[in-house]
N, C-alpha and C. Protein backbone atom coordinates (compact mmCIF):
# COMPACT_ATOMS: atom_id res chain seq x y z
N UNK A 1 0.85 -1.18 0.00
CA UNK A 1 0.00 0.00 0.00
C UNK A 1 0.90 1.24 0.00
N UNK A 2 0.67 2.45 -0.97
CA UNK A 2 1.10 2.92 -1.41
C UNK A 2 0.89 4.65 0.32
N UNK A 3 2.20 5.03 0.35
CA UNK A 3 2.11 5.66 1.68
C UNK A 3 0.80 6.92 1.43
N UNK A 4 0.43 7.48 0.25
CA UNK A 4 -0.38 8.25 0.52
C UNK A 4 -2.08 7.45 0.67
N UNK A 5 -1.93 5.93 0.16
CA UNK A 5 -3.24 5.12 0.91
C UNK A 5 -3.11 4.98 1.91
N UNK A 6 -2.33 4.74 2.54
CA UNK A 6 -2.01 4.06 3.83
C UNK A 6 -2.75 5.48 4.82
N UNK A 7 -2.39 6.74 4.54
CA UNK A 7 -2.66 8.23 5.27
C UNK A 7 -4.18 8.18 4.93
N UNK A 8 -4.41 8.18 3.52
CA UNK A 8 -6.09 8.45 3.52
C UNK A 8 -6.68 7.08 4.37
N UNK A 9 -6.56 5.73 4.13
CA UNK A 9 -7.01 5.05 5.01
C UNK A 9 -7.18 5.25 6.61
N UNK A 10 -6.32 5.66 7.07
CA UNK A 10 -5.87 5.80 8.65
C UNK A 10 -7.15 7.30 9.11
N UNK A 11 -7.04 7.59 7.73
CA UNK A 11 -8.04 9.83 8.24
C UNK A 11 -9.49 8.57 8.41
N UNK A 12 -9.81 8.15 6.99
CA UNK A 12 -11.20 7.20 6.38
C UNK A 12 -11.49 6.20 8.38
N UNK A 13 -10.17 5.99 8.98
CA UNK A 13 -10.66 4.80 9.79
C UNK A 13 -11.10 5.64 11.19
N UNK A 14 -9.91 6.89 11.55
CA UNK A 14 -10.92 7.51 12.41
C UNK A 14 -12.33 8.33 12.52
N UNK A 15 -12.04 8.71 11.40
CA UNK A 15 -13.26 8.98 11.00
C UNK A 15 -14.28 8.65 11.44
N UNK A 16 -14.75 7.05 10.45
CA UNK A 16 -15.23 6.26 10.46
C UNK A 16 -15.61 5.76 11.78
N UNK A 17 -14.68 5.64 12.76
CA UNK A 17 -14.83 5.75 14.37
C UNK A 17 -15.73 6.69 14.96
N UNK A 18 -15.70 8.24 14.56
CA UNK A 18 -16.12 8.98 15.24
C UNK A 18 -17.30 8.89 14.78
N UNK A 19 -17.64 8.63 13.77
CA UNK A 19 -19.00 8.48 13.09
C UNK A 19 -19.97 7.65 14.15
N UNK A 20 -19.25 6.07 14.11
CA UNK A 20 -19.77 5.37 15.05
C UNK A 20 -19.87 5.39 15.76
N UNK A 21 -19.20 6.27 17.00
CA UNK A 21 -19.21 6.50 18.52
C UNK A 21 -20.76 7.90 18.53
N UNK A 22 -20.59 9.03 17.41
CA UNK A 22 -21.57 9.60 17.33
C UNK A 22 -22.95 8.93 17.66
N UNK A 23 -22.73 7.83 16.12
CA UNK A 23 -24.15 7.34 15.66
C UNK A 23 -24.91 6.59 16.97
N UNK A 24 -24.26 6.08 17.83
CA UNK A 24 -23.95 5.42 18.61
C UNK A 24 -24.76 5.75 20.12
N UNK A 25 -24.35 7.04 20.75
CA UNK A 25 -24.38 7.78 21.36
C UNK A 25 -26.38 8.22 21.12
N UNK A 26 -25.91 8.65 20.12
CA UNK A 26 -27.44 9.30 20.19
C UNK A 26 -28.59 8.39 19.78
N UNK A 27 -28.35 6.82 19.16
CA UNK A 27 -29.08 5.58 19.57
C UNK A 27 -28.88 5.51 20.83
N UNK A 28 -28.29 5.28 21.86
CA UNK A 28 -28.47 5.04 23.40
C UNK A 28 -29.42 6.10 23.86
N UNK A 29 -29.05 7.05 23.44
CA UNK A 29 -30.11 8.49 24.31
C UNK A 29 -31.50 8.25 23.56
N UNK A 30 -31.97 7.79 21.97
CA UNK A 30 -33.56 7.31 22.13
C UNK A 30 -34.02 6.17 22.35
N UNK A 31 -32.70 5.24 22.52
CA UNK A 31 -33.69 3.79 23.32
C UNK A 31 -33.91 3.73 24.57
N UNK A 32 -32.59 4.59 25.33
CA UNK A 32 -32.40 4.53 26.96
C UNK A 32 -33.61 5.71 27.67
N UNK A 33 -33.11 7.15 26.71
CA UNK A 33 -33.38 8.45 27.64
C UNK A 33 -32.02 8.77 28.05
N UNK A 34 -31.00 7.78 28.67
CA UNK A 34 -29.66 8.18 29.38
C UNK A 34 -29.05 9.10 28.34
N UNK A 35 -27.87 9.83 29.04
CA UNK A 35 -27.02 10.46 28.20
C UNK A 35 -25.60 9.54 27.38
N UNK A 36 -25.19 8.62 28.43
CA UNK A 36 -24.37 7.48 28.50
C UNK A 36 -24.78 6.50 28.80
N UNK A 37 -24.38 5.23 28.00
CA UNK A 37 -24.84 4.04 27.77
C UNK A 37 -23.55 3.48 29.13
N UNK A 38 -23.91 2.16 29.93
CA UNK A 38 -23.53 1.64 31.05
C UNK A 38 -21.83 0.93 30.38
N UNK A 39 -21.22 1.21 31.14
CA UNK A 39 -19.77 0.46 31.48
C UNK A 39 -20.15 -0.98 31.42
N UNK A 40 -19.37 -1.79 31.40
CA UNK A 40 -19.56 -2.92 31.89
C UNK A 40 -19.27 -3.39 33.53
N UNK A 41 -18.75 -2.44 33.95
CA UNK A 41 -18.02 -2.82 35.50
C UNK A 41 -19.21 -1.40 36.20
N UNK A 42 -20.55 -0.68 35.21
CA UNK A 42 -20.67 -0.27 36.24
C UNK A 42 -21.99 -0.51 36.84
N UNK A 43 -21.85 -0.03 38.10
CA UNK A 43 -22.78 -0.92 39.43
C UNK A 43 -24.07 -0.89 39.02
N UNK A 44 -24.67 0.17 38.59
CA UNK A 44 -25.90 1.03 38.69
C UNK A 44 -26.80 0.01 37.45
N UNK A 45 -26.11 -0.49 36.94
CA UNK A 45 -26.86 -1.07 35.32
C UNK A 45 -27.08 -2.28 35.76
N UNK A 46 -27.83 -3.02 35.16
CA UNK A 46 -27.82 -4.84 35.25
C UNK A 46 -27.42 -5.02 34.17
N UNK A 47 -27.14 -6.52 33.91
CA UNK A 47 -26.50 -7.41 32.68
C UNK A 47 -27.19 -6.43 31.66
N UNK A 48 -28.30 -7.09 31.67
CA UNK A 48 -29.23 -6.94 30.69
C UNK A 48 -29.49 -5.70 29.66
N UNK A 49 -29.21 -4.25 30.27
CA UNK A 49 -28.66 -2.69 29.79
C UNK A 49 -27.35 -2.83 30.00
N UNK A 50 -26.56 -3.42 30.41
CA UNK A 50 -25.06 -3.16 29.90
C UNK A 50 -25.32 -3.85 28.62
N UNK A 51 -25.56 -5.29 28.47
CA UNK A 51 -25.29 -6.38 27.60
C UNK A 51 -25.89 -5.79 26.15
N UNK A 52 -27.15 -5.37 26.58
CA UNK A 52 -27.92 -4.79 25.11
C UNK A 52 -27.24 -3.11 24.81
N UNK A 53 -26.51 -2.27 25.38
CA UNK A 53 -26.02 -1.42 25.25
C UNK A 53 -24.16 -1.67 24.19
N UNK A 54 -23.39 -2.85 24.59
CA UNK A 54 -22.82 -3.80 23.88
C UNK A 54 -23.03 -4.37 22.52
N UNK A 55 -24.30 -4.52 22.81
CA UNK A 55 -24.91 -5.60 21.07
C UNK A 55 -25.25 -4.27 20.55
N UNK A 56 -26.15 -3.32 20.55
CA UNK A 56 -26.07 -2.15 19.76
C UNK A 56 -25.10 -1.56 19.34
N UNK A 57 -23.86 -1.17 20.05
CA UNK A 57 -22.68 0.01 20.21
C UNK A 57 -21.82 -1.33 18.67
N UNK A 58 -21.67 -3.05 19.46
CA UNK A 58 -21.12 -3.64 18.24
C UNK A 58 -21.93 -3.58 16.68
N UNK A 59 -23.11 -3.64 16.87
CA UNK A 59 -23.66 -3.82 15.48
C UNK A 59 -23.64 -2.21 14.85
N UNK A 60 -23.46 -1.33 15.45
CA UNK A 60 -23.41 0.11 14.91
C UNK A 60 -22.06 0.83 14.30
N UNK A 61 -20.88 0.05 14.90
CA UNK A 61 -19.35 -0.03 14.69
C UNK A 61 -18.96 -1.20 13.68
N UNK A 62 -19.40 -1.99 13.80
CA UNK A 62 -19.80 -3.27 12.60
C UNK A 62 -20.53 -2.32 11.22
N UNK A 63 -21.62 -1.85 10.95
CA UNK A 63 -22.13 -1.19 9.85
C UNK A 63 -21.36 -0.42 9.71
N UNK A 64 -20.89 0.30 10.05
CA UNK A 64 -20.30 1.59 9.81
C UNK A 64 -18.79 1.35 8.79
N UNK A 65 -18.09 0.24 9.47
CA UNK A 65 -16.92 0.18 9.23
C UNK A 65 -17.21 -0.62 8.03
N UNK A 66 -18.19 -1.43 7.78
CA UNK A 66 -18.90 -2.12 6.50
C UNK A 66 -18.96 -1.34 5.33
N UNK A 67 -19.34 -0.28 5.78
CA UNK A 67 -19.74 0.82 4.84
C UNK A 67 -18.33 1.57 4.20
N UNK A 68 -17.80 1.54 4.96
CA UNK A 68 -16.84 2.40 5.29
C UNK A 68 -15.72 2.09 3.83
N UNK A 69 -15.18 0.13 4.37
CA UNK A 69 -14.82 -0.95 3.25
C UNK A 69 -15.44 -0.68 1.76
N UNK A 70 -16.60 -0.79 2.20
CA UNK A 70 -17.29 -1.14 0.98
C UNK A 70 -17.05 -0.02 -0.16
N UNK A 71 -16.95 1.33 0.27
CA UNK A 71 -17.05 2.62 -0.26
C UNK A 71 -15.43 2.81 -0.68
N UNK A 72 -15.26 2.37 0.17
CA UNK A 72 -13.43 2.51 -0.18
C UNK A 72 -12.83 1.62 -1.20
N UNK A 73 -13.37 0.08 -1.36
CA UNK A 73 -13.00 -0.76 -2.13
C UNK A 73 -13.84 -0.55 -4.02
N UNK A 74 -15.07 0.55 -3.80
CA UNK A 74 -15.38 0.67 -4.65
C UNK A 74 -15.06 2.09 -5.42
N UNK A 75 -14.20 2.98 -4.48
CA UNK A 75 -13.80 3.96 -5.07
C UNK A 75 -12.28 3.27 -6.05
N UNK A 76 -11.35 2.39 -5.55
CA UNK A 76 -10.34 2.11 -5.20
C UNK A 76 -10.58 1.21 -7.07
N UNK A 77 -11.65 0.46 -7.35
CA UNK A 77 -12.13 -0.58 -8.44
C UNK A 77 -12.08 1.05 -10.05
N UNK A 78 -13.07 2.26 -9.28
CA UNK A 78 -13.76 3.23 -10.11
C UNK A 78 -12.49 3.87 -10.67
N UNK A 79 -11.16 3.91 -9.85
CA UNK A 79 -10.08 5.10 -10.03
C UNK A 79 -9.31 3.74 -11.02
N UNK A 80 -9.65 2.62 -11.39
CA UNK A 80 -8.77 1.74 -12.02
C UNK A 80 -7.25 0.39 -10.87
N UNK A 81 -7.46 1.04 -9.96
CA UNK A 81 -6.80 0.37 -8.76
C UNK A 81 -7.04 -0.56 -8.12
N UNK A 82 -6.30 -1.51 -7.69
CA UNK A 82 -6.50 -2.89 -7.12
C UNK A 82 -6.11 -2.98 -6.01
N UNK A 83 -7.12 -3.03 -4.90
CA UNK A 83 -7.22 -3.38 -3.32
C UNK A 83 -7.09 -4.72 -2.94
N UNK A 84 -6.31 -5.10 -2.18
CA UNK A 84 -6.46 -6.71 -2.14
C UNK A 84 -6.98 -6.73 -0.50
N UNK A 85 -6.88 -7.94 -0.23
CA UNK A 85 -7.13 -7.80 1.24
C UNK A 85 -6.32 -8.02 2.15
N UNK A 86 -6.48 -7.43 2.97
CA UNK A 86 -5.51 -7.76 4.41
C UNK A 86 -4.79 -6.16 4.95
């Protein structure tokens, strides 16, 4: 990977992070009401709102970064360039 992919990838991945921690955030505040979704170590929550606060936060960081691939591997096909994997 060529060093100026390697830089746009790395901007594309935090990014892509902050997106998800956003998107993320403000799904917890209309399923919960809370402002912050529960720790795992903390007291106040049971399994059950930590655990489902977990399966959301993963499946929302999962799409995102899906998207993220997908958009990148199809810009990468459009400019004539070959992405492999890994």
């Amino acid at each position: 990977m060529a060093p100026v992919q390697k830089a746009v990838s790395l901007v594309l991945s935090l990014l892509s992070g902050m997106l998800a921690a956003a998107l993320f955030k403000r799904a917890w505040k209309l399923v919960s009401g809370e402002d912050d979704a529960p720790d795992a170590d903390d007291r106040d929550h049971g399994w059950v709102e930590v655990l489902v606060a977990a399966t959301l936060q993963g499946a929302i960081f999962g799409l995102v970064k899906a998207a993220v691939h997908r958009a990148g591997a199809q810009a990468v096909r459009r400019t004539g360039g070959r992405r492999g994997k890994g």
